[in-house]
Protein backbone atom coordinates (compact mmCIF):
# COMPACT_ATOMS: atom_id res chain seq x y z
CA UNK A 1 11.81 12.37 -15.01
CA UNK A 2 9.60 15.31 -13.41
CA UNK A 3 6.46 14.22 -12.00
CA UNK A 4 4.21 15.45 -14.97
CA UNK A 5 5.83 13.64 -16.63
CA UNK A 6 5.35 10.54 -15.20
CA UNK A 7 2.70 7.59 -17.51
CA UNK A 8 0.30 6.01 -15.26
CA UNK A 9 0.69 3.37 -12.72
CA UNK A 10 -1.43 0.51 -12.25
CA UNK A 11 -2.73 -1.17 -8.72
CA UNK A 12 -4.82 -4.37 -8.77
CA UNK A 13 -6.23 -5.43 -5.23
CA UNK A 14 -8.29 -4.91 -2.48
CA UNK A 15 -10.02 -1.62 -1.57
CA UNK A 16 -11.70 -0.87 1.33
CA UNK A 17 -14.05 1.59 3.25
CA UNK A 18 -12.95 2.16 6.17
CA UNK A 19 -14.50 3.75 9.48
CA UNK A 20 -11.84 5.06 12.16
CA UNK A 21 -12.04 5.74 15.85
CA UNK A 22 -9.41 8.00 17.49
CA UNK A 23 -9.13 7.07 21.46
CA UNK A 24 -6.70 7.61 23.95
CA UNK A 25 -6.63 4.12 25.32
CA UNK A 26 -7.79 0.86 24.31
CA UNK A 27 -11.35 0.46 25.90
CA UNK A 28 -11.95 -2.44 28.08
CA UNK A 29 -15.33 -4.52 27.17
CA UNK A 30 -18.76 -3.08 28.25
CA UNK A 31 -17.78 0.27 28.60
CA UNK A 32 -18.72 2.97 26.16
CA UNK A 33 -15.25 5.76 26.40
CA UNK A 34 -16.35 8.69 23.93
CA UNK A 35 -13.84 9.05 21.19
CA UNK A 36 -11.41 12.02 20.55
CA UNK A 37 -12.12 11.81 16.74
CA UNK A 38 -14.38 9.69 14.28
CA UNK A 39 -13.61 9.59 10.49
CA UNK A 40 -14.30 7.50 7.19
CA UNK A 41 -11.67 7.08 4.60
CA UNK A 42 -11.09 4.80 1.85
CA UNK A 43 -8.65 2.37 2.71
CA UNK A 44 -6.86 -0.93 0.85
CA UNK A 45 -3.22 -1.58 0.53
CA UNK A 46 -3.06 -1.01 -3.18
CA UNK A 47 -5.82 1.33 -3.41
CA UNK A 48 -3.93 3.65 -0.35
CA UNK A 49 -1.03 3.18 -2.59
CA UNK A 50 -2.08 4.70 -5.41
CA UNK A 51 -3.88 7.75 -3.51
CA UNK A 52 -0.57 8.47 -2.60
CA UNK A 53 1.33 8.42 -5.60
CA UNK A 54 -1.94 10.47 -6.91
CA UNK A 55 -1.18 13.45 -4.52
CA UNK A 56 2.85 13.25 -5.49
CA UNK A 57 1.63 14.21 -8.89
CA UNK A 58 1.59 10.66 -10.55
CA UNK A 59 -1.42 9.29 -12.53
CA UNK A 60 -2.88 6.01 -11.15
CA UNK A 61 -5.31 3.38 -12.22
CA UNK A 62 -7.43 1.12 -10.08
CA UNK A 63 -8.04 -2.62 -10.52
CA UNK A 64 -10.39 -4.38 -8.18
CA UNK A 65 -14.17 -4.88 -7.46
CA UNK A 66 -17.10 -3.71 -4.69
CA UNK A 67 -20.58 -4.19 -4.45
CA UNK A 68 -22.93 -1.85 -5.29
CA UNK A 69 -23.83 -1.13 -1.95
CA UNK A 70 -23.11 2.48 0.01
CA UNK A 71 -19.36 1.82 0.61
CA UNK A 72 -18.71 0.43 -2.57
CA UNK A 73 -20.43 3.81 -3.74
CA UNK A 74 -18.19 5.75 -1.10
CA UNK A 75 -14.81 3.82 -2.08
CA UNK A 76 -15.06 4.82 -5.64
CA UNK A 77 -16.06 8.35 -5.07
CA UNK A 78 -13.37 8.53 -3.16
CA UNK A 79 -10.80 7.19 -5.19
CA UNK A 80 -12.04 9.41 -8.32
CA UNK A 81 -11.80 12.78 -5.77
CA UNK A 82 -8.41 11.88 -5.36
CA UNK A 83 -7.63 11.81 -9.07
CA UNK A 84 -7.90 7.88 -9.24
CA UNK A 85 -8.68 6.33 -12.49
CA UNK A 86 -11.38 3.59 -11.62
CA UNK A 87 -12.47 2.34 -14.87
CA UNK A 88 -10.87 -0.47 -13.72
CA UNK A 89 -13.11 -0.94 -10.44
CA UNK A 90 -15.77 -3.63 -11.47
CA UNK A 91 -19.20 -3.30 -9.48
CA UNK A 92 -21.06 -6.60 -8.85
CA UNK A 93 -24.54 -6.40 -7.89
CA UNK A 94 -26.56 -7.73 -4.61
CA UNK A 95 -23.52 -7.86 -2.03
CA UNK A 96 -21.27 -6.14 0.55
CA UNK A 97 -17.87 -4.08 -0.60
CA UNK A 98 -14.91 -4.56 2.04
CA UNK A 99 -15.65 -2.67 5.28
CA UNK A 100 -12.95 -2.31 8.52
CA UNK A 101 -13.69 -0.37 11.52
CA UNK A 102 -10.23 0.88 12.97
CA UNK A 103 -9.61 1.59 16.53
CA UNK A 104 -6.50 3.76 16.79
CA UNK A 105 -5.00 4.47 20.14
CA UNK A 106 -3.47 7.74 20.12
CA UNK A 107 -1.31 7.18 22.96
CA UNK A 108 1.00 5.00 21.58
CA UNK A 109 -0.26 5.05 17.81
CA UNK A 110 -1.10 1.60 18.01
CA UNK A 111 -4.42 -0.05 15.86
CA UNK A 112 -6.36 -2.87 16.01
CA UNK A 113 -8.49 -3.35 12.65
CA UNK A 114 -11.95 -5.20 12.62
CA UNK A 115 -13.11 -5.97 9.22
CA UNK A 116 -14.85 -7.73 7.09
CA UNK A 117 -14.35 -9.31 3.64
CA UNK A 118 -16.56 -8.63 0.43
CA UNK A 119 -19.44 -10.66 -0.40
CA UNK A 120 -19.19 -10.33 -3.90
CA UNK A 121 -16.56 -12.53 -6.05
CA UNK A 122 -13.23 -11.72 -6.56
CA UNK A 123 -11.76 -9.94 -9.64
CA UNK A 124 -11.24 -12.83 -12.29
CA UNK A 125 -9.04 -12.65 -14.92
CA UNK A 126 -11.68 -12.06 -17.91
CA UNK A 127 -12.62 -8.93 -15.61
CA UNK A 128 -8.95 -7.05 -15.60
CA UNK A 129 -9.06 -4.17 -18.28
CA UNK A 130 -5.84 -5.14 -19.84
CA UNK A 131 -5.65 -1.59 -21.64
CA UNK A 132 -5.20 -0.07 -18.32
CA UNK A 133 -1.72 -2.08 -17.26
CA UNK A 134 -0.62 -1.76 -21.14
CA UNK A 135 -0.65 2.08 -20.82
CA UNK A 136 0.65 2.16 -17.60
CA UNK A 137 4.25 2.21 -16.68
CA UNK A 138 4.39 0.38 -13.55
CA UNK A 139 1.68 -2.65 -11.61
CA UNK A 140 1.13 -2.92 -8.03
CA UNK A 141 -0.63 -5.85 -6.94
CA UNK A 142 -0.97 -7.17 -3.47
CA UNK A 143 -1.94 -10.57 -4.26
CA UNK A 144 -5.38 -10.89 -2.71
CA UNK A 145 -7.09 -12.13 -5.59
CA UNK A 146 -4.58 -14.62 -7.14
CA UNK A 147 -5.69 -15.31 -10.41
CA UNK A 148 -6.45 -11.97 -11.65
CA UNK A 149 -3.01 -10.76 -9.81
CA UNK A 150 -0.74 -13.62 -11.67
CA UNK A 151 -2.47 -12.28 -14.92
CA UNK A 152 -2.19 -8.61 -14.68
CA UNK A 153 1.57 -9.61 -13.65
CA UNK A 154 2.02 -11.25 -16.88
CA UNK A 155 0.63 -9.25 -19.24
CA UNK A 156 2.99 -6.35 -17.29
CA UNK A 157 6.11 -8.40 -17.84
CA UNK A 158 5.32 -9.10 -21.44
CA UNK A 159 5.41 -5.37 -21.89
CA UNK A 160 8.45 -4.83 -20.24
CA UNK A 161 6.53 -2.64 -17.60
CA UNK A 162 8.23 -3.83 -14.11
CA UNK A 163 5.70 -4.81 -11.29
CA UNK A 164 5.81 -4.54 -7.33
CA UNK A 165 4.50 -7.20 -4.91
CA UNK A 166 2.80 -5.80 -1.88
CA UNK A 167 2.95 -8.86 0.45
CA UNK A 168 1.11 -8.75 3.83
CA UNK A 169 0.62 -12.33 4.09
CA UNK A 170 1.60 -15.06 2.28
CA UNK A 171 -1.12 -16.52 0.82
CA UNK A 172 -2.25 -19.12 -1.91
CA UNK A 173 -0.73 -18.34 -5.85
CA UNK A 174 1.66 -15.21 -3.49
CA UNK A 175 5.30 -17.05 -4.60
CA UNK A 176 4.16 -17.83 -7.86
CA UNK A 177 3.28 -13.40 -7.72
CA UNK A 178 6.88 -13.15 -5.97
CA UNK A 179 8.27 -14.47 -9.19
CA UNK A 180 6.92 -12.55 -11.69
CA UNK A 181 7.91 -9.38 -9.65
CA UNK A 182 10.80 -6.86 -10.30
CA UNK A 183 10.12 -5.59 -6.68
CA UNK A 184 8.61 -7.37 -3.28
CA UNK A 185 7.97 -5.15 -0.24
CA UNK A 186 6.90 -7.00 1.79
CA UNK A 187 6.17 -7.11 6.25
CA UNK A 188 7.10 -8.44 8.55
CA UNK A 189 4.37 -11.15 9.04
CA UNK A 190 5.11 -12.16 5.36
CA UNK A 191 8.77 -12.32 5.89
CA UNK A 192 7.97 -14.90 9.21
CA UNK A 193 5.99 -17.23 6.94
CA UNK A 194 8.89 -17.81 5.33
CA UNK A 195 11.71 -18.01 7.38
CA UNK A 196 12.85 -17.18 10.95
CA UNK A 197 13.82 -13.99 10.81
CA UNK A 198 13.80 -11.36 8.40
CA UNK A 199 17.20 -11.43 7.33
CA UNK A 200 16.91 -14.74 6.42
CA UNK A 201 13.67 -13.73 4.72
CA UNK A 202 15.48 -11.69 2.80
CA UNK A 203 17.63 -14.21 1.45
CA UNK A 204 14.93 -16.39 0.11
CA UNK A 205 13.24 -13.67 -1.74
CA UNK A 206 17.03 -12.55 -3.24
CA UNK A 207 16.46 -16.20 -4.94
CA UNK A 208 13.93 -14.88 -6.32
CA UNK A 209 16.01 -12.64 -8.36
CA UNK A 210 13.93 -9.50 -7.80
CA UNK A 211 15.65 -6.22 -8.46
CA UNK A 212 15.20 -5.19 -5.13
CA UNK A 213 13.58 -6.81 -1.70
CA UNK A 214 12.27 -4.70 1.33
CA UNK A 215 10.86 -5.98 4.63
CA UNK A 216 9.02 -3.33 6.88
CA UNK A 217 9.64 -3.38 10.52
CA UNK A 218 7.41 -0.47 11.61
CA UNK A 219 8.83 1.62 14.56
CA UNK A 220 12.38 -0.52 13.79
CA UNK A 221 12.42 1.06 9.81
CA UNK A 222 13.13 -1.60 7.30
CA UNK A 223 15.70 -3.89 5.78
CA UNK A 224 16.37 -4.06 1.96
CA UNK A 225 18.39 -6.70 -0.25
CA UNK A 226 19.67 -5.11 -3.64
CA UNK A 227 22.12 -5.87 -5.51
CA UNK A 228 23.74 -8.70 -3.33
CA UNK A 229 23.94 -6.35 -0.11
CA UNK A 230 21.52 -5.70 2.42
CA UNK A 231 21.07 -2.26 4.44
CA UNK A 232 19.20 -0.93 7.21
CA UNK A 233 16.70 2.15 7.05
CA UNK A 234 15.91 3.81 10.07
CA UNK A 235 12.34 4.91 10.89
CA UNK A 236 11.77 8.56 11.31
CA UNK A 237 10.77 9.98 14.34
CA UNK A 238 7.41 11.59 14.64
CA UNK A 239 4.49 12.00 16.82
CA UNK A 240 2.51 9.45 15.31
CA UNK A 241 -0.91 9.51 16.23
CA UNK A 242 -2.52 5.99 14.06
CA UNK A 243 -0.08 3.94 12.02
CA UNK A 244 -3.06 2.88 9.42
CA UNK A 245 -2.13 2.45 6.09
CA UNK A 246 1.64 3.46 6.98
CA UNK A 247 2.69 0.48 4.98
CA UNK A 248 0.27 1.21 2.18
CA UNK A 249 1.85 4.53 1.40
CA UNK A 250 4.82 3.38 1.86
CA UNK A 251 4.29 1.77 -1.10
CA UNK A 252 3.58 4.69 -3.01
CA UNK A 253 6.47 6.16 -2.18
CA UNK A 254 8.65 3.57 -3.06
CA UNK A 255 7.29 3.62 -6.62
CA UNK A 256 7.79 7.28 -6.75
CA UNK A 257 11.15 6.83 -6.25
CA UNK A 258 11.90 4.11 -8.52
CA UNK A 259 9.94 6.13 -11.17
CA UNK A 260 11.94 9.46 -10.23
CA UNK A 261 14.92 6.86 -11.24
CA UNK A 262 16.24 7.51 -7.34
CA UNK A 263 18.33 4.39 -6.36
CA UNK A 264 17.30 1.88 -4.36
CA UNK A 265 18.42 3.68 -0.78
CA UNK A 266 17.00 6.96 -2.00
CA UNK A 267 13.55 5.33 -2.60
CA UNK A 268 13.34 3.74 0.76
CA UNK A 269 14.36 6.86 2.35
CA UNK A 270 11.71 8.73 0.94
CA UNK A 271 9.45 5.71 1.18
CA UNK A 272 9.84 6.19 4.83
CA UNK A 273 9.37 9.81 5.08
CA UNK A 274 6.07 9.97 3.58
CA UNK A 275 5.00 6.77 5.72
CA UNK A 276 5.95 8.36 8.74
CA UNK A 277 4.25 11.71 7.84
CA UNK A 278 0.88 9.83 6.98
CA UNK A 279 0.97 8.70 10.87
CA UNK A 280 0.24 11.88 12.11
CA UNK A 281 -3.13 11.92 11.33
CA UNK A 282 -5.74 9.27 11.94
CA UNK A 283 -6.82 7.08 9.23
CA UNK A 284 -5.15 5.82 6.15
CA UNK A 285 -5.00 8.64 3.68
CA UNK A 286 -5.36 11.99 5.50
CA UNK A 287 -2.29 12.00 6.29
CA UNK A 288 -0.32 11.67 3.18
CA UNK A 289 1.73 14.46 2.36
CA UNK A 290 2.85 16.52 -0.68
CA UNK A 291 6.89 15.58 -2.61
CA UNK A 292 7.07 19.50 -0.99
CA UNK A 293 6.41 18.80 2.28
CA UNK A 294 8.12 15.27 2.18
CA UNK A 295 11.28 16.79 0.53
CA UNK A 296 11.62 19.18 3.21
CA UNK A 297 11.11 16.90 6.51
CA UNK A 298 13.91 14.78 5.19
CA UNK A 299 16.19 17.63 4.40
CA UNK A 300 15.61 19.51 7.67
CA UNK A 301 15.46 15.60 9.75
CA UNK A 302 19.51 15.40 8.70
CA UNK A 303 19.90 18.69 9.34
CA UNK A 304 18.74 17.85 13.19
């Protein structure tokens, strides 16, 4: 399928504005070190997802809720530049949107993320505008807000329209999510809270009976279970300058590839390539690259 070709996909869960701090070392307390670089991006593991399956030429639709306050004003305007669909994005009145201050060492790409949940209530169930997953031809959700995930996961699998599992931690109503889901990629801190290592992780979520199951492992690549084997991906090599939102884009990619109808060591290839690419520029989305520009760092990385 070529990319204009390609229906919509879905994301349901948490978006964020997010304010970043390039530095060169982490500062020690009450000092003030002057920062190399200072930018605001939107920022959310589903909503990241889908701005990066937006610039590979896919159309995407966001599920979730802010405040009307500045940054919920900011996150959807930014969302919309990047071709989002966010008649999905619910504003509630008289709180705070998700806010995260990011302070990303450029000397070993390293971040340490302060932020700050939403005041407002969570995306129920009544709120999710069903028409939006029904048109669509895959979900994301990343389980934040259970109820409304579990029910946009349903209505997905009564359409036949497979659904992904972004799992970061694992939370309340997350295995019940786990279930309904064709595909979990998942971390590494979601893989500990369920068993020792991630191998072992991996086994637990293959009794799931997912299509496929992926653990990230940052600079050590990832580990996927399909089809009764498991295999290693390698991380490629760059000069990352802020990992934010590597894992989020990751994401994007991985649908890309499963929509592309790529198998499953093809998609995490590519997964990784545009994840690594994304880290050479501060923040979560500024980074993200173009299927061009993607295509042709893997091509000439084999060729090294």
């Amino acid at each position: 399928m070529s990319p204009s070709g390609m229906k919509k996909v879905a994301g349901l869960g948490q978006c964020s504005l997010d304010y970043i701090a390039l530095v060169d070392r982490y500062p020690e307390e009450d000092t003030k070190p002057e920062v190399i670089e200072w930018t605001e991006q939107g920022g959310g593991p589903v909503a990241t997802a889908l701005v990066a399956l937006s610039r590979l030429g896919v159309k995407t639709a966001f599920l979730g809720t802010v405040s009307d306050d500045l940054a919920g004003t900011e996150i959807k305007r930014g969302l919309k530049q990047e071709g989002v669909d966010v008649r999905g994005l619910v504003f509630k009145k008289g709180g705070r949107s998700q806010t995260a201050f990011i302070l990303a060492n450029r000397r070993n790409a390293k971040r340490t993320i302060f932020w700050k949940r939403p005041t407002v209530a969570e995306l129920i169930p009544d709120e999710v505008k069903v028409e939006l997953i029904k048109k669509s031809e895959f979900l994301l959700v990343d389980g934040l807000m259970a109820d409304a995930s579990i029910f946009a996961a349903r209505v997905a699998k009564s359409r036949g329209i497979p659904v992904m599992l972004d799992g970061g931690r694992v939370r309340e109503g997350m295995m019940e999510l786990a279930e309904l889901s064709d595909h979990i990629v998942c971390s590494e801190e979601f893989s500990r809270d369920l068993a020792p290592t991630p191998r072992k992780a991996l086994k637990e979520l293959a009794r799931l009976s997912p299509r496929a199951a992926t653990i990230t492992l940052g600079k050590r690549g990832s580990i996927t279970w399909t089809d009764g084997e498991v295999f290693h991906q390698d991380a490629f090599s760059v000069r990352a300058v802020d990992t934010t939102g590597a894992g989020d884009v990751f994401h994007g990619g991985y649908i890309y590839g499963l929509l592309r109808g790529w198998d499953i060591p093809k998609t995490v290839e590519f997964a990784s390539a545009l994840a690594a690419l994304k880290c050479l520029e501060p923040g979560g989305r500024a980074g993200i690259p173009t299927l061009k520009d993607t295509l042709r760092f893997i091509r000439n990385f084999k060729l090294k």
